[in-house]
Protein backbone atom coordinates (compact mmCIF):
# COMPACT_ATOMS: atom_id res chain seq x y z
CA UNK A 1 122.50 118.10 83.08
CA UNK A 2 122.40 114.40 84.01
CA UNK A 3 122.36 114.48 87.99
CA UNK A 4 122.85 110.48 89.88
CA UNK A 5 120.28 108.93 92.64
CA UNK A 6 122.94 106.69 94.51
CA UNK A 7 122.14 104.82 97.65
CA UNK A 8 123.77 102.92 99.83
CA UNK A 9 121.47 100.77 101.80
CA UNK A 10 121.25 98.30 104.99
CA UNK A 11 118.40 95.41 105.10
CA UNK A 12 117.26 94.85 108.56
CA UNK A 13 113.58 93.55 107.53
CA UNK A 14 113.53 91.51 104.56
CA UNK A 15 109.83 91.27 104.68
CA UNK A 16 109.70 94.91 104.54
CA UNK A 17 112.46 95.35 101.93
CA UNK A 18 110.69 92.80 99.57
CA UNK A 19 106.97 94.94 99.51
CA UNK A 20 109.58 97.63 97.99
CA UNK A 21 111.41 95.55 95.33
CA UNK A 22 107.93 93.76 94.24
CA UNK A 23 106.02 97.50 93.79
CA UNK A 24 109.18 100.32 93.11
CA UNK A 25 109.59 98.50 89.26
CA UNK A 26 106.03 99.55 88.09
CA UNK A 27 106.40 103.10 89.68
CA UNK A 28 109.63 103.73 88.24
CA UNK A 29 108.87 102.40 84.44
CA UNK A 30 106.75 106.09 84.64
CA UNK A 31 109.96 107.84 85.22
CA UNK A 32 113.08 109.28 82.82
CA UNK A 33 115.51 107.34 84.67
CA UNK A 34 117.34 104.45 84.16
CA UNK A 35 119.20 102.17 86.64
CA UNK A 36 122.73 102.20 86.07
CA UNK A 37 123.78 99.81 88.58
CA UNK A 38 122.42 97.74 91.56
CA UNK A 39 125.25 95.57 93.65
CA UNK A 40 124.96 93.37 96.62
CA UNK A 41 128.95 93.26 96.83
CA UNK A 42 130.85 96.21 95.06
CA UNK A 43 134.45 96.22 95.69
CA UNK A 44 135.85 98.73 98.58
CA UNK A 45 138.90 100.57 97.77
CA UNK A 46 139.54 102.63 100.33
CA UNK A 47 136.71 102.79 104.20
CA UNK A 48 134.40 100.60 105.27
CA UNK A 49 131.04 99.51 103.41
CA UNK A 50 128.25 98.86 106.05
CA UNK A 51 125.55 98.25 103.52
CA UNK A 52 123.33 95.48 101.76
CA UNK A 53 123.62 97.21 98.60
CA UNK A 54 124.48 99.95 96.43
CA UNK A 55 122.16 101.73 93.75
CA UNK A 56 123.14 103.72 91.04
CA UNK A 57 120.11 105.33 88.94
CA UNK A 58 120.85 108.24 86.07
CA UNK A 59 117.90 111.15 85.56
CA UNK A 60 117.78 113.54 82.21
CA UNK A 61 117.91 116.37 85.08
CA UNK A 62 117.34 117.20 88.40
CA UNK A 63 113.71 118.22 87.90
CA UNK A 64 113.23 114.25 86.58
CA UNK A 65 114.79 112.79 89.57
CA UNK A 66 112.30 114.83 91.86
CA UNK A 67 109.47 114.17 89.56
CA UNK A 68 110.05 110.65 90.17
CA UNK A 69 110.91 110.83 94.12
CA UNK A 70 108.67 113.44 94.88
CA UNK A 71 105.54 111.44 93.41
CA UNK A 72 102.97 110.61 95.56
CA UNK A 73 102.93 106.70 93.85
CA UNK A 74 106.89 106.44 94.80
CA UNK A 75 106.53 107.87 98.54
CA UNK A 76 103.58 105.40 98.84
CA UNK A 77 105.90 102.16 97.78
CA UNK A 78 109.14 104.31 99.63
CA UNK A 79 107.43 103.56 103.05
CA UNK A 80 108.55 99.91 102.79
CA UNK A 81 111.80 101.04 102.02
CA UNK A 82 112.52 103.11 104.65
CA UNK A 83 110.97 100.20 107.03
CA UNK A 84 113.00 97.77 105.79
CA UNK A 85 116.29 99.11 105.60
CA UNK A 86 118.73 102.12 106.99
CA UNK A 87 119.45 104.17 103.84
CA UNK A 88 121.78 106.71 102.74
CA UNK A 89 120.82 108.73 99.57
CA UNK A 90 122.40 111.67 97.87
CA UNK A 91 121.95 113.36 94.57
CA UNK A 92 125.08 113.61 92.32
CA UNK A 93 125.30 116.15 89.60
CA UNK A 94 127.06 114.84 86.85
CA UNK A 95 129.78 117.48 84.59
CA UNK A 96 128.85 119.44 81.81
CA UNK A 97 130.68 117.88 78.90
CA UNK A 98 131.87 120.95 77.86
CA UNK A 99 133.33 122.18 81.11
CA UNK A 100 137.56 121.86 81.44
């Protein structure tokens, strides 16, 4: 089942943030995901939206996704990350297509 890495997430050190963006592309070309969407400025509908950006990446399965975050190359380039900027991440599981 397709499961979702969102994030929403709040540069405070660009320096820091920028070691992420320049090394996370290599890492993640080993993985099964794919990014679905990456906005500076998505609309709000309904709350607030304290964040720098939002980050939308699809995985074949759960299993994938951890493969991927779990991996001792992505927690070495995650550092900057989580340096850089105040992030909230979940993991969405998407529906079975054949569920009602």
């Amino acid at each position: 089942m397709t499961v979702y890495f969102v994030a929403n997430i709040r540069v405070h050190d660009e320096v820091e943030y920028r070691a992420y963006l320049d090394a996370c592309d290599e890492v993640f070309a080993r993985s099964t995901g794919t990014y679905l969407a990456v906005d500076a400025s998505p609309t709000v509908l309904e709350g607030s939206w304290p964040y720098s950006r939002s980050v939308i990446i699809s995985f074949p399965g759960e299993d994938d996704l951890l493969a991927w975050y779990r991996s001792p190359q992505y927690q070495e380039v995650l550092r900057h990350r989580l340096a850089g900027a105040d992030c909230d991440t979940i993991v969405v599981h998407g529906t079975d297509p054949g569920a009602a």
